[in-house]
PDB file of N, CA and C in Angstrom:
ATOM      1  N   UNK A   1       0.837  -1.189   0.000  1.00  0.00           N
ATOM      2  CA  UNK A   1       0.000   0.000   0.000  1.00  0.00           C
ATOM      3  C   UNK A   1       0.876   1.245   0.000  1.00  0.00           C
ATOM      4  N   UNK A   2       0.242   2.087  -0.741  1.00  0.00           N
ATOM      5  CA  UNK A   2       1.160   3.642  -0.640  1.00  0.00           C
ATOM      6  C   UNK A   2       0.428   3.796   0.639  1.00  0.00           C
ATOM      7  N   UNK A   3       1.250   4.324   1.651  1.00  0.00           N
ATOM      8  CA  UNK A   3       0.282   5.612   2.769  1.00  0.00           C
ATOM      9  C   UNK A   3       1.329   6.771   3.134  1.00  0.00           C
ATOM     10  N   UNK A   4       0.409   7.687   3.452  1.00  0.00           N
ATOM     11  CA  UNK A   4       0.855   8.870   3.658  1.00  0.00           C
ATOM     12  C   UNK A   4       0.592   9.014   5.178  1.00  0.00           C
ATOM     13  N   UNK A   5       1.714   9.538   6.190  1.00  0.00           N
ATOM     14  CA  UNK A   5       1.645   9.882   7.040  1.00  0.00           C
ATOM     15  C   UNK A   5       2.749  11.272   7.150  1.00  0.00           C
ATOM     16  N   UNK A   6       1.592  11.640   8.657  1.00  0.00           N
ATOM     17  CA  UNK A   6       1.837  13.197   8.817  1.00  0.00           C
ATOM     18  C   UNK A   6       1.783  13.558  10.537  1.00  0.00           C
ATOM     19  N   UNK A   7       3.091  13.978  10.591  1.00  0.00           N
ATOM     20  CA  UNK A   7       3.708  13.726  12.180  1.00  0.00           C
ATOM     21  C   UNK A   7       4.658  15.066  12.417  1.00  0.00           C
ATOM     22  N   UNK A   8       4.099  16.344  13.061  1.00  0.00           N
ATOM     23  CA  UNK A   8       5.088  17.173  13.331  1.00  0.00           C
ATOM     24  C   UNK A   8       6.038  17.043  14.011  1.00  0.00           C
ATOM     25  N   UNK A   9       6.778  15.739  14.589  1.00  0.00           N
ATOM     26  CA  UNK A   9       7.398  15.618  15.208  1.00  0.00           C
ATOM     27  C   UNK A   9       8.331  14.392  14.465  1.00  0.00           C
ATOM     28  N   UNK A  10       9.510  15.240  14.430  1.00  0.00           N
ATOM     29  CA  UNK A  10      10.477  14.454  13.462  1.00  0.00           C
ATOM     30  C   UNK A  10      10.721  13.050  13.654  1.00  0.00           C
ATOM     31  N   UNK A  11      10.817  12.642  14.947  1.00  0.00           N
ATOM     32  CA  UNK A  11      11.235  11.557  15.671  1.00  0.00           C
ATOM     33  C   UNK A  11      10.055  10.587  15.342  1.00  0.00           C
ATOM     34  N   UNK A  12       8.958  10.707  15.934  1.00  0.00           N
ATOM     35  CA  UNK A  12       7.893  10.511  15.595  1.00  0.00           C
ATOM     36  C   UNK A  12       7.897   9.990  14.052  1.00  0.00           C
ATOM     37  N   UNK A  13       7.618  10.442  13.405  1.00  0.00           N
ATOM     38  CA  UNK A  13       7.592  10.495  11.735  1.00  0.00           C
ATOM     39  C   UNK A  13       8.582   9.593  11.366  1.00  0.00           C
ATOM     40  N   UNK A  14       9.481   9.707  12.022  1.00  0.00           N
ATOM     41  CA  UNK A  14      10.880   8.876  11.281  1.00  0.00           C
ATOM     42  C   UNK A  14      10.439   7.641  12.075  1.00  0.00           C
ATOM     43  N   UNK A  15      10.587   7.693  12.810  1.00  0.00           N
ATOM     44  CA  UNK A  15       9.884   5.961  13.131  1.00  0.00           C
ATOM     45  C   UNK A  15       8.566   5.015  12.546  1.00  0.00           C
ATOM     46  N   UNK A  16       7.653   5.556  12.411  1.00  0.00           N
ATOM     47  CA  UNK A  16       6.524   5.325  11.954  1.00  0.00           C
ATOM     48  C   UNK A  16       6.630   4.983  10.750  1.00  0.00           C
ATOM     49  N   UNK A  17       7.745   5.992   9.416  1.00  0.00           N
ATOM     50  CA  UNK A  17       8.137   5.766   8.468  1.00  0.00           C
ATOM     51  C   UNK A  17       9.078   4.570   8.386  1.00  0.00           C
ATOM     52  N   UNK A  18       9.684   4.178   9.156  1.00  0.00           N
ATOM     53  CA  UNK A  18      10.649   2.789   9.421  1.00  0.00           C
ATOM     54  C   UNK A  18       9.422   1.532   9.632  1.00  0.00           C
ATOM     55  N   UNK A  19       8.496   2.017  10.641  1.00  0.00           N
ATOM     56  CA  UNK A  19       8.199   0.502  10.831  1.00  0.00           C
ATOM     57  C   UNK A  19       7.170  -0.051   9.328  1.00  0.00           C
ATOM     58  N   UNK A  20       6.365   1.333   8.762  1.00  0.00           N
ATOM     59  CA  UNK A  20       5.413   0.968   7.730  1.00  0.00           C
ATOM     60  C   UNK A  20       6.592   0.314   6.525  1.00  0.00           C
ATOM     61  N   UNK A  21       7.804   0.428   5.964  1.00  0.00           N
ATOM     62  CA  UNK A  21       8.655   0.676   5.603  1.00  0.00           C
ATOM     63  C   UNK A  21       9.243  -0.873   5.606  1.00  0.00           C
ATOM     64  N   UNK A  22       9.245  -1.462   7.234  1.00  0.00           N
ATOM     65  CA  UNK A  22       9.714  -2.659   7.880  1.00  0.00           C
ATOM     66  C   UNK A  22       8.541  -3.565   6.925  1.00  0.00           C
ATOM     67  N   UNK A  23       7.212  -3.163   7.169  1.00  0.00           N
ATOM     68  CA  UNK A  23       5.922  -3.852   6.747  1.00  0.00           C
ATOM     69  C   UNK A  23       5.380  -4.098   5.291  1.00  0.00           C
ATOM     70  N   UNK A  24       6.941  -3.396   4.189  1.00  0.00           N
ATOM     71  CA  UNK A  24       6.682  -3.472   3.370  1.00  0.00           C
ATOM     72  C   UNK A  24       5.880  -2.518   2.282  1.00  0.00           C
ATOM     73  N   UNK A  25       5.795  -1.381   2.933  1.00  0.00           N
ATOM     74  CA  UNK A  25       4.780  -0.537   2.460  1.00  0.00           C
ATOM     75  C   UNK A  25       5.545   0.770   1.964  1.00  0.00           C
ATOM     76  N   UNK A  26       4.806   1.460   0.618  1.00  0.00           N
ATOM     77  CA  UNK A  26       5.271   2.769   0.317  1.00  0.00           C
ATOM     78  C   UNK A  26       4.803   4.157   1.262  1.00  0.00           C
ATOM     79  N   UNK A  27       5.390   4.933   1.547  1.00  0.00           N
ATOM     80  CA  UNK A  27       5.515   5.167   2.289  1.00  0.00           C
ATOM     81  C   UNK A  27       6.211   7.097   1.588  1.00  0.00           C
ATOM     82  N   UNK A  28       4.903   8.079   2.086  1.00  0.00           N
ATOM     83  CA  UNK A  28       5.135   9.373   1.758  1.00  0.00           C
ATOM     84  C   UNK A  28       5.058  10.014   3.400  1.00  0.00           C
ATOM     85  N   UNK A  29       6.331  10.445   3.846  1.00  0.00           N
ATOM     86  CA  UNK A  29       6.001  11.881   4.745  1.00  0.00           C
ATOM     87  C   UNK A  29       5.272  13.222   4.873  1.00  0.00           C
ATOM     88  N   UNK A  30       4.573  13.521   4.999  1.00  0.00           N
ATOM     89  CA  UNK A  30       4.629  15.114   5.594  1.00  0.00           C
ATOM     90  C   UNK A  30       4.673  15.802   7.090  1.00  0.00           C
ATOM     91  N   UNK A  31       4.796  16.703   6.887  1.00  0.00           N
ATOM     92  CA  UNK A  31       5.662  17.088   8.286  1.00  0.00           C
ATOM     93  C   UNK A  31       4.484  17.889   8.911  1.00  0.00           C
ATOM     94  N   UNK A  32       3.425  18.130   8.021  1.00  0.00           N
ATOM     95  CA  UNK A  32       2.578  18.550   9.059  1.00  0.00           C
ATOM     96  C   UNK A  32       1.167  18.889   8.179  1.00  0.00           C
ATOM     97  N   UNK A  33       0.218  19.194   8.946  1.00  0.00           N
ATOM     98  CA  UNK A  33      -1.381  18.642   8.166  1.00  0.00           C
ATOM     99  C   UNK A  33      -1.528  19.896   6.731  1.00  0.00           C
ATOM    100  N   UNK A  34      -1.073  20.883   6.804  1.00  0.00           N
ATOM    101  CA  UNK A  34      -0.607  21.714   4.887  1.00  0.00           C
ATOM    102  C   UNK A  34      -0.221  20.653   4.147  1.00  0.00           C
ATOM    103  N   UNK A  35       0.920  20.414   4.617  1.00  0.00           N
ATOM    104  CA  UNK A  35       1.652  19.628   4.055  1.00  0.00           C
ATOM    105  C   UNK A  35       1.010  18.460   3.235  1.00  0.00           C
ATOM    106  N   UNK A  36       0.261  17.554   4.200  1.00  0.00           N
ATOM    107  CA  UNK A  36      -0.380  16.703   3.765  1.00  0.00           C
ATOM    108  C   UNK A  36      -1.451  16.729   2.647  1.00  0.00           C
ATOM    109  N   UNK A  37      -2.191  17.847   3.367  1.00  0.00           N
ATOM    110  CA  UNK A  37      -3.458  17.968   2.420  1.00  0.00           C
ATOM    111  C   UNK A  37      -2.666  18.407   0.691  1.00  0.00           C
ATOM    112  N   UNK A  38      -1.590  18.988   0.505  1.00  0.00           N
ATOM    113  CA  UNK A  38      -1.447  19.359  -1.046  1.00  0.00           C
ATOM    114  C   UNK A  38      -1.049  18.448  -1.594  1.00  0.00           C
ATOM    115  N   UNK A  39       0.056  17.409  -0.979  1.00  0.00           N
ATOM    116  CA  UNK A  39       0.170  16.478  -1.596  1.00  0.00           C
ATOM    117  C   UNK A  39      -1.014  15.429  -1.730  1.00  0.00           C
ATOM    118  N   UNK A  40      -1.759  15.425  -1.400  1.00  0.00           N
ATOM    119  CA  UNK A  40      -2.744  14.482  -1.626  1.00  0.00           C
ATOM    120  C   UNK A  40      -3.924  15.449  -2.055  1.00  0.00           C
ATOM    121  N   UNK A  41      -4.133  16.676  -2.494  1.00  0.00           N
ATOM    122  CA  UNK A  41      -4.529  17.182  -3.785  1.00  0.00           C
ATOM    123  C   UNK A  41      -4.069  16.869  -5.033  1.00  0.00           C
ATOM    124  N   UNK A  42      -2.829  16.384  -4.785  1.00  0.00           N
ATOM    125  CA  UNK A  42      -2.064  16.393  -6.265  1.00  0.00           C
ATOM    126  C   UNK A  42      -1.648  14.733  -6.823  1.00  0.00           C
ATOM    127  N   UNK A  43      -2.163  14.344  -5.558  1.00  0.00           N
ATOM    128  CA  UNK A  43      -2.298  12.739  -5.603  1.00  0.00           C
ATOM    129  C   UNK A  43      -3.095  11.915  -5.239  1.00  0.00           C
ATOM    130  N   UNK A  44      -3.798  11.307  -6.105  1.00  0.00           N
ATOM    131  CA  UNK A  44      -4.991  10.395  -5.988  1.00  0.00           C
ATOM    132  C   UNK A  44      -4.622   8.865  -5.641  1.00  0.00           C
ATOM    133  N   UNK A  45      -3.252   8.587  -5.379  1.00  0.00           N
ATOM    134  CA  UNK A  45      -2.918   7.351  -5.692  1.00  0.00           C
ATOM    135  C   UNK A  45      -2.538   6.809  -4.497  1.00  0.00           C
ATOM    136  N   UNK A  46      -3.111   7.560  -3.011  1.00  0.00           N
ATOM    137  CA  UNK A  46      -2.480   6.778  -1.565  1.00  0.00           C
ATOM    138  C   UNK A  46      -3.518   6.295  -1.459  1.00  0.00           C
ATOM    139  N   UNK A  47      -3.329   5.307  -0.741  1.00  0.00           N
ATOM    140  CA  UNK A  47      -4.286   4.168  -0.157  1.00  0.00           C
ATOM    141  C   UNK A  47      -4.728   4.011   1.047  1.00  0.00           C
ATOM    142  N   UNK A  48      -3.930   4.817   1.509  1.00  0.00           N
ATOM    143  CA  UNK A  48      -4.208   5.418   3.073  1.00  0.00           C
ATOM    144  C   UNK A  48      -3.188   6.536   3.999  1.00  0.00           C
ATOM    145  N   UNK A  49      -4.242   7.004   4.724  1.00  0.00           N
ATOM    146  CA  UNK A  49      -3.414   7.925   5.045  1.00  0.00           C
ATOM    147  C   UNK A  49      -3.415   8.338   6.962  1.00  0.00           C
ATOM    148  N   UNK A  50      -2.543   8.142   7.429  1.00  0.00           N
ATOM    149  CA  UNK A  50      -2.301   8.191   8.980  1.00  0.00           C
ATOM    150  C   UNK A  50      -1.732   9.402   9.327  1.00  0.00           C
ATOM    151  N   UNK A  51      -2.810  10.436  10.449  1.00  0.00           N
ATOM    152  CA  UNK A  51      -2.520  11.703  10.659  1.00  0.00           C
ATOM    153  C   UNK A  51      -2.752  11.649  12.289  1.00  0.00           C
ATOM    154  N   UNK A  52      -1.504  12.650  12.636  1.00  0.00           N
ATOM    155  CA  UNK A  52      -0.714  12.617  14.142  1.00  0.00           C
ATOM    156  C   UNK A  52      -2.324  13.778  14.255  1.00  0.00           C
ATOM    157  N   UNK A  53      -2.699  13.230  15.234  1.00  0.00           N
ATOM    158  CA  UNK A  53      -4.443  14.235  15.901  1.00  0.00           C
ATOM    159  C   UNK A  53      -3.850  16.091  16.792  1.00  0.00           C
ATOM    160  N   UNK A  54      -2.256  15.532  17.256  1.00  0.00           N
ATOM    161  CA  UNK A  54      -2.066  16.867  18.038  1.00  0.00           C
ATOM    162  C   UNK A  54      -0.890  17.783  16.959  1.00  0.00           C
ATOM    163  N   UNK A  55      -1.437  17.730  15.758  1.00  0.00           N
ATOM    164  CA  UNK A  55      -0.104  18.845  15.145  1.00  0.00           C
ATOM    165  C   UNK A  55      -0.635  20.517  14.943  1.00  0.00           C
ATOM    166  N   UNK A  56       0.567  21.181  15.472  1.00  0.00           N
ATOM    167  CA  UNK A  56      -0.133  22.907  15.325  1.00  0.00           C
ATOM    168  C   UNK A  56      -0.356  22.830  13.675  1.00  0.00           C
ATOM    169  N   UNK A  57      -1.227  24.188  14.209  1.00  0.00           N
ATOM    170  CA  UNK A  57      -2.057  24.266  12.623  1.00  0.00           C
ATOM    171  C   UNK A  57      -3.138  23.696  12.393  1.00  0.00           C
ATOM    172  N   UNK A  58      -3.341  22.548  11.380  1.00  0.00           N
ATOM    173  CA  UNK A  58      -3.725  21.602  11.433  1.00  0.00           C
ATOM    174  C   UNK A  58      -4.056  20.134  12.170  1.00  0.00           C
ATOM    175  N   UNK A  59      -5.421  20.214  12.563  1.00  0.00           N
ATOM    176  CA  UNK A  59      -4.840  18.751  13.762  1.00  0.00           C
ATOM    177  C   UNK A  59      -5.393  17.760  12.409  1.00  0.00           C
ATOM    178  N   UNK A  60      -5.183  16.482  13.053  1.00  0.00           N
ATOM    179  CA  UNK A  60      -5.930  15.463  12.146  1.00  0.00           C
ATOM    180  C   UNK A  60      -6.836  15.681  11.951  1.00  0.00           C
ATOM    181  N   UNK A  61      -7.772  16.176  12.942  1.00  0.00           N
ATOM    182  CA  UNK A  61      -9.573  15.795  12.527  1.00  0.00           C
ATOM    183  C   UNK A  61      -9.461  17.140  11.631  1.00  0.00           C
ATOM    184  N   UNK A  62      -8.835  18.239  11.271  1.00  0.00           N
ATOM    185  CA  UNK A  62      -8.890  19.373  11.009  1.00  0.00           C
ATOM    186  C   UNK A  62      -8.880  18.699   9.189  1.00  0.00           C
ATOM    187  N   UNK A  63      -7.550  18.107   9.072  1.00  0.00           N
ATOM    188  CA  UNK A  63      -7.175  17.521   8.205  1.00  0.00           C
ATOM    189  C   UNK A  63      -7.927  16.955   7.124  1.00  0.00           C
ATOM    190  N   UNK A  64      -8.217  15.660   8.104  1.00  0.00           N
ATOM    191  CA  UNK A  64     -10.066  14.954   7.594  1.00  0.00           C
ATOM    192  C   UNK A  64     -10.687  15.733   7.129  1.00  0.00           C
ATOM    193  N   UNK A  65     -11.317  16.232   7.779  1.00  0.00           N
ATOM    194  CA  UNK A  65     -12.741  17.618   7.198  1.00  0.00           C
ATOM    195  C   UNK A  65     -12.245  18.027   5.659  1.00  0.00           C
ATOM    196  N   UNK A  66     -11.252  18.274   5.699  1.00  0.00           N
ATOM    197  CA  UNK A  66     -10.524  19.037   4.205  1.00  0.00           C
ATOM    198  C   UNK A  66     -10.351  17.892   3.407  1.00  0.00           C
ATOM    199  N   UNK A  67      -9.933  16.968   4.051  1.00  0.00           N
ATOM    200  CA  UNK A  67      -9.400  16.129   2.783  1.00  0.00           C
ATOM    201  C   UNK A  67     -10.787  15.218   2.283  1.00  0.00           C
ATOM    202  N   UNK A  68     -12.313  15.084   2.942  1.00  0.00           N
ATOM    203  CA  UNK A  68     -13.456  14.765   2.475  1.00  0.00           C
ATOM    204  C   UNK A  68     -13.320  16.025   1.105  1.00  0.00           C
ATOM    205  N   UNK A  69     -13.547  17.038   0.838  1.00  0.00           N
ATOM    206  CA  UNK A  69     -13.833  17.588   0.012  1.00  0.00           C
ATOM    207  C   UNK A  69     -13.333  17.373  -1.568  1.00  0.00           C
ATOM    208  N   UNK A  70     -12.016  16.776  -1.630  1.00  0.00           N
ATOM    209  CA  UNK A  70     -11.892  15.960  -2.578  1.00  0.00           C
ATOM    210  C   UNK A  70     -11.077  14.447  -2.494  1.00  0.00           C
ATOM    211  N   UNK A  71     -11.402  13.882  -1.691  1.00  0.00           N
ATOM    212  CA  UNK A  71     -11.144  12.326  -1.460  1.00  0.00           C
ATOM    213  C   UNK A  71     -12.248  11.996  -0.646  1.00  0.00           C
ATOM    214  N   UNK A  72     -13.130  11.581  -0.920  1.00  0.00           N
ATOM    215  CA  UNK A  72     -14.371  11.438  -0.177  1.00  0.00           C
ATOM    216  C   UNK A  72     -13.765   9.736   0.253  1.00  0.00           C
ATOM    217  N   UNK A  73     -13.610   9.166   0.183  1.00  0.00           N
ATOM    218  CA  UNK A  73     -13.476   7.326   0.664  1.00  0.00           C
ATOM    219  C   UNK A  73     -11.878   7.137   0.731  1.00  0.00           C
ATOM    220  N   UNK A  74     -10.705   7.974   0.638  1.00  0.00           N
ATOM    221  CA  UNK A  74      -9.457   7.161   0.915  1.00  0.00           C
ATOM    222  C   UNK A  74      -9.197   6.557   2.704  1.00  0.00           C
ATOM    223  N   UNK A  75      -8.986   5.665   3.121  1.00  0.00           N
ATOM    224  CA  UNK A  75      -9.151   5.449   4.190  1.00  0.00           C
ATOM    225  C   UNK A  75      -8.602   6.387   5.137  1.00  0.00           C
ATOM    226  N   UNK A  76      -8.489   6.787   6.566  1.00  0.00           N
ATOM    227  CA  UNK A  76      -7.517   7.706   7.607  1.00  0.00           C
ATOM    228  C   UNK A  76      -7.724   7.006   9.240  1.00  0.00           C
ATOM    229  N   UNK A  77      -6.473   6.905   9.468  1.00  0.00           N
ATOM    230  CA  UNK A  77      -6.543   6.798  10.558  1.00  0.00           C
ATOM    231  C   UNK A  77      -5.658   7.846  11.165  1.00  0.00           C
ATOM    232  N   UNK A  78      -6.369   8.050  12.637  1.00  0.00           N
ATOM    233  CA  UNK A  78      -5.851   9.749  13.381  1.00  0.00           C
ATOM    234  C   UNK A  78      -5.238   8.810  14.377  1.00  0.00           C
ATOM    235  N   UNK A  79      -3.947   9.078  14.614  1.00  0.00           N
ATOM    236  CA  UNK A  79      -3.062   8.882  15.325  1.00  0.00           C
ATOM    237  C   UNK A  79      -3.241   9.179  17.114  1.00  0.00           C
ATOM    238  N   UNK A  80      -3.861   9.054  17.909  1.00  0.00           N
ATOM    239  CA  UNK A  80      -3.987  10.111  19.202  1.00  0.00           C
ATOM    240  C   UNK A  80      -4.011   9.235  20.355  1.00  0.00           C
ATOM    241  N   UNK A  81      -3.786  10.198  21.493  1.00  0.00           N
ATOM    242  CA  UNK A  81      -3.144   9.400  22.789  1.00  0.00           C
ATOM    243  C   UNK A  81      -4.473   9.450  23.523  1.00  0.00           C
ATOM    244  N   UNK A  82      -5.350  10.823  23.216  1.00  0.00           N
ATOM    245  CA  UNK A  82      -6.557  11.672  23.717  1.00  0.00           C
ATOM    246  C   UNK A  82      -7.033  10.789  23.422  1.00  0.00           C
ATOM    247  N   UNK A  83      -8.052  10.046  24.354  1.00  0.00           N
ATOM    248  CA  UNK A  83      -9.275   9.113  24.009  1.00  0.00           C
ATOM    249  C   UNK A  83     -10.606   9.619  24.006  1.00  0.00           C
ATOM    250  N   UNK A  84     -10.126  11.124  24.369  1.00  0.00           N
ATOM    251  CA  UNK A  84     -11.633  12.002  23.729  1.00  0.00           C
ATOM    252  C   UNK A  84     -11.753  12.556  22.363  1.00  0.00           C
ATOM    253  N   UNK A  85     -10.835  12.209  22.051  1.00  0.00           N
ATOM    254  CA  UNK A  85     -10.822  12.433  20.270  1.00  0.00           C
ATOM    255  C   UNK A  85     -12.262  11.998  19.831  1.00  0.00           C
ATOM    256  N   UNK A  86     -13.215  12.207  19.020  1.00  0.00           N
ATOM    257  CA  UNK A  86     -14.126  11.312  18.229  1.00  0.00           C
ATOM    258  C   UNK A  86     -14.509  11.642  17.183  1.00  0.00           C
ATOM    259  N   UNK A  87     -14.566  10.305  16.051  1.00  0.00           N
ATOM    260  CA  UNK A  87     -15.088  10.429  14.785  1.00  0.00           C
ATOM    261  C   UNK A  87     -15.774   9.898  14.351  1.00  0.00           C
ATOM    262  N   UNK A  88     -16.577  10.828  13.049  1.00  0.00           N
ATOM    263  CA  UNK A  88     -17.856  10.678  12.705  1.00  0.00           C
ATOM    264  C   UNK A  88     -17.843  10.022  11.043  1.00  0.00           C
ATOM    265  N   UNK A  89     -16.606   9.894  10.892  1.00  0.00           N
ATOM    266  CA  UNK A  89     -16.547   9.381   9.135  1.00  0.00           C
ATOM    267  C   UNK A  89     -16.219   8.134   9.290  1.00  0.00           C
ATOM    268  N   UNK A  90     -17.089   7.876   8.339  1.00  0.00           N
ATOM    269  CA  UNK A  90     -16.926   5.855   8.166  1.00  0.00           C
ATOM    270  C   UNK A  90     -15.726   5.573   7.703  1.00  0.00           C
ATOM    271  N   UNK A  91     -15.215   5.917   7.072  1.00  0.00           N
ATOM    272  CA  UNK A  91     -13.792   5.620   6.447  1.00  0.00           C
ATOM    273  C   UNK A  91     -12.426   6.056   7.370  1.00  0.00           C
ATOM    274  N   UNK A  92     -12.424   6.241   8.706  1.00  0.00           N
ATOM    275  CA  UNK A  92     -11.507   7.411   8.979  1.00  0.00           C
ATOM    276  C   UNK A  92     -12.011   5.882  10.891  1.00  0.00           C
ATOM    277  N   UNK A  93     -10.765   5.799  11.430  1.00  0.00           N
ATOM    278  CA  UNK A  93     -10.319   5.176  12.422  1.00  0.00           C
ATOM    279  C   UNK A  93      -9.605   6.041  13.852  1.00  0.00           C
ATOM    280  N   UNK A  94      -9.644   5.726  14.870  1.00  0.00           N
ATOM    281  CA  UNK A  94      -8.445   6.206  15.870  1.00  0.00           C
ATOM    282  C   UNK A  94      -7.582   4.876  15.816  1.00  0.00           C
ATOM    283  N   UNK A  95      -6.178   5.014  15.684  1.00  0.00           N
ATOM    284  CA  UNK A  95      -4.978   4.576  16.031  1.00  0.00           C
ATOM    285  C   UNK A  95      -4.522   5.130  17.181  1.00  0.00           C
ATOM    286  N   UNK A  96      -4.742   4.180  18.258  1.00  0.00           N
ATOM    287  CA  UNK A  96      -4.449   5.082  20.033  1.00  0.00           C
ATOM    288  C   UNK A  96      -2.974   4.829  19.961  1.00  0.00           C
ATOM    289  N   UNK A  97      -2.244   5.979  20.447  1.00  0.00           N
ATOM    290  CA  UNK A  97      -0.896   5.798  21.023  1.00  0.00           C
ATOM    291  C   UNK A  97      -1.030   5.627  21.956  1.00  0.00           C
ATOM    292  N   UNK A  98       0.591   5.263  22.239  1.00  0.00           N
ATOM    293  CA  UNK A  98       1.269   4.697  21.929  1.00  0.00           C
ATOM    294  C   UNK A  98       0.713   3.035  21.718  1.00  0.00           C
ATOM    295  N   UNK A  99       1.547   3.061  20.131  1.00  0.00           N
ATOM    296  CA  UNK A  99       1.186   1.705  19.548  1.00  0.00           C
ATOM    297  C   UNK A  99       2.113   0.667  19.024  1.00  0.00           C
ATOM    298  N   UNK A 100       2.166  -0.267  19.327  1.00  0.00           N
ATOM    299  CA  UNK A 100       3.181  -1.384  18.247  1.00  0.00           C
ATOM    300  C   UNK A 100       3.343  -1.655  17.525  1.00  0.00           C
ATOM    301  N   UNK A 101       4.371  -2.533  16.514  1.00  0.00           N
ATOM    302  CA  UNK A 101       4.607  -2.550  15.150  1.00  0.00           C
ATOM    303  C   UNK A 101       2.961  -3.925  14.813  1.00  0.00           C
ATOM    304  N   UNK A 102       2.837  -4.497  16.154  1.00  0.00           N
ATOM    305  CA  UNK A 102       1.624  -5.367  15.894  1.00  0.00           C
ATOM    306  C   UNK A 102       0.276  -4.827  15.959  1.00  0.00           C
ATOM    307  N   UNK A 103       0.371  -3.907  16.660  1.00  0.00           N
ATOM    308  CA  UNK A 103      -0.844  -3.286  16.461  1.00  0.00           C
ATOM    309  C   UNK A 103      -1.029  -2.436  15.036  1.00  0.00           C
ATOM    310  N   UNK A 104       0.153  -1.872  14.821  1.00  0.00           N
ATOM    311  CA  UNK A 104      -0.115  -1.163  13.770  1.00  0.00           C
ATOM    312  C   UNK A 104      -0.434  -2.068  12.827  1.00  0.00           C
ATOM    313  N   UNK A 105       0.325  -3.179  12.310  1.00  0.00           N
ATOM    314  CA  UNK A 105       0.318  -4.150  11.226  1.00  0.00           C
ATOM    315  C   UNK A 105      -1.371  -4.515  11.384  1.00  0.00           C
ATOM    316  N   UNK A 106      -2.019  -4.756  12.348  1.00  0.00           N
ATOM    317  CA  UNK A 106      -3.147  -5.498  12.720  1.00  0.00           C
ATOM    318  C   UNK A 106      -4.344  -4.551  11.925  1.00  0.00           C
ATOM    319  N   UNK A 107      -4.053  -2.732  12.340  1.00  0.00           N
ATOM    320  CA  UNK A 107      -4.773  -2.080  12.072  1.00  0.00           C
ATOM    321  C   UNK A 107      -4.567  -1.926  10.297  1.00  0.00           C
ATOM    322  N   UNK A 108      -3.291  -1.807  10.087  1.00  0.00           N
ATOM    323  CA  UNK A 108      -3.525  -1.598   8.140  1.00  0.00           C
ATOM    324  C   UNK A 108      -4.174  -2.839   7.512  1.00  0.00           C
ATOM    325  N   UNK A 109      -4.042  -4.072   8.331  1.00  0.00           N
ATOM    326  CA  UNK A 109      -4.589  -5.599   7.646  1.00  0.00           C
ATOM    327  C   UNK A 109      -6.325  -4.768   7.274  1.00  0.00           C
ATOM    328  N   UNK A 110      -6.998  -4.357   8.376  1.00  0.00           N
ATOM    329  CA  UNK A 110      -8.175  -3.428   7.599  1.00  0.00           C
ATOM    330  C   UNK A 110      -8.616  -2.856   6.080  1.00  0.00           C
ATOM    331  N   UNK A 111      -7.258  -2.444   6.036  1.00  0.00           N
ATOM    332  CA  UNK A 111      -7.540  -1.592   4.934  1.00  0.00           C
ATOM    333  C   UNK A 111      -6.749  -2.446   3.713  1.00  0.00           C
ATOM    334  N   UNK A 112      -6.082  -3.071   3.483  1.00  0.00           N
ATOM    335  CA  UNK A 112      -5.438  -4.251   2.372  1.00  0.00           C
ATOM    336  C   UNK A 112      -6.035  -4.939   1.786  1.00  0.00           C
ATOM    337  N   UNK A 113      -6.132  -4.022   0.450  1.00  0.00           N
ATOM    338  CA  UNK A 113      -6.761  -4.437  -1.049  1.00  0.00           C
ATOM    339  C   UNK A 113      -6.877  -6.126  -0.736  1.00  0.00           C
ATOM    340  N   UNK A 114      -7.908  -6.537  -1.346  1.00  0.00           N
ATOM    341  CA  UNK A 114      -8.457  -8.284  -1.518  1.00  0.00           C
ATOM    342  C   UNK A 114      -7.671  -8.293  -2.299  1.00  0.00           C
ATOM    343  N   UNK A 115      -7.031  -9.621  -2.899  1.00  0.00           N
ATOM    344  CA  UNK A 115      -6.476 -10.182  -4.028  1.00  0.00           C
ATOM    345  C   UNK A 115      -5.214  -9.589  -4.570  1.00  0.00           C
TER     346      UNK A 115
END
C-alpha cells in the first residue's frame, strides 16, 4: 500500500516511516497537516493515510474535514493518545498511542486491497 503519514514531530515520523517501511509498504512523509493535504490534492494514488491528531495548525480531525472535500473514501486513521478524540466518518479510524509494530500491522490488515 502507498500511505501517507503526517507527524510534526520528526522523531515521531521517522519511526513510523521505518516501521510501515519494515511492513513493506510505500511510504510518503509530511511534516505537518498543509503539508499533507497538497500532496494528496495532487495525488490520488495513496491508499491510506495516517494523521498525528495533536499537530499545530492543522490537527488530524482538522485535516479529515478538508481532505473529504476531494477524497471522499481514501481510508484515515488519526493517530492520538486523547481518548476524547471522536469520529464521525466511516472511512476514517483512531490509532491510540502509543502503539506497536503489531498493532499497527493489525490495524492496516483493515484496509489491504483483496487479491
Amino acid at each position: 500500500m502507498k500511505i501517507l503519514v503526517a507527524d510534526d514531530e520528526a522523531i515521531v515520523l521517522k519511526i513510523v516511516l521505518r516501521l510501515l517501511e519494515f511492513l513493506k509498504h510505500e511510504v510518503v512523509p509530511a511534516e505537518n497537516g498543509e503539508v499533507a493535504l497538497a500532496y494528496l490534492r495532487d495525488h490520488q494514488d495513496v491508499d491510506l493515510v495516517i494523521l498525528d491528531q495533536n499537530m499545530p495548525g492543522l490537527t488530524g480531525t482538522d485535516v479529515l474535514e478538508r481532505l473529504r472535500a476531494f477524497q471522499p473514501t481514501v481510508p484515515v486513521l488519526i493517530s492520538t493518545g486523547d481518548r476524547a478524540v471522536e469520529i464521525s466518518d466511516a472511512n476514517a479510524e483512531l490509532l491510540e498511542k502509543p502503539y506497536r509494530l503489531d498493532t499497527l500491522e493489525a490495524m492496516l490488515a483493515k484496509f489491504e486491497p483483496i487479491g
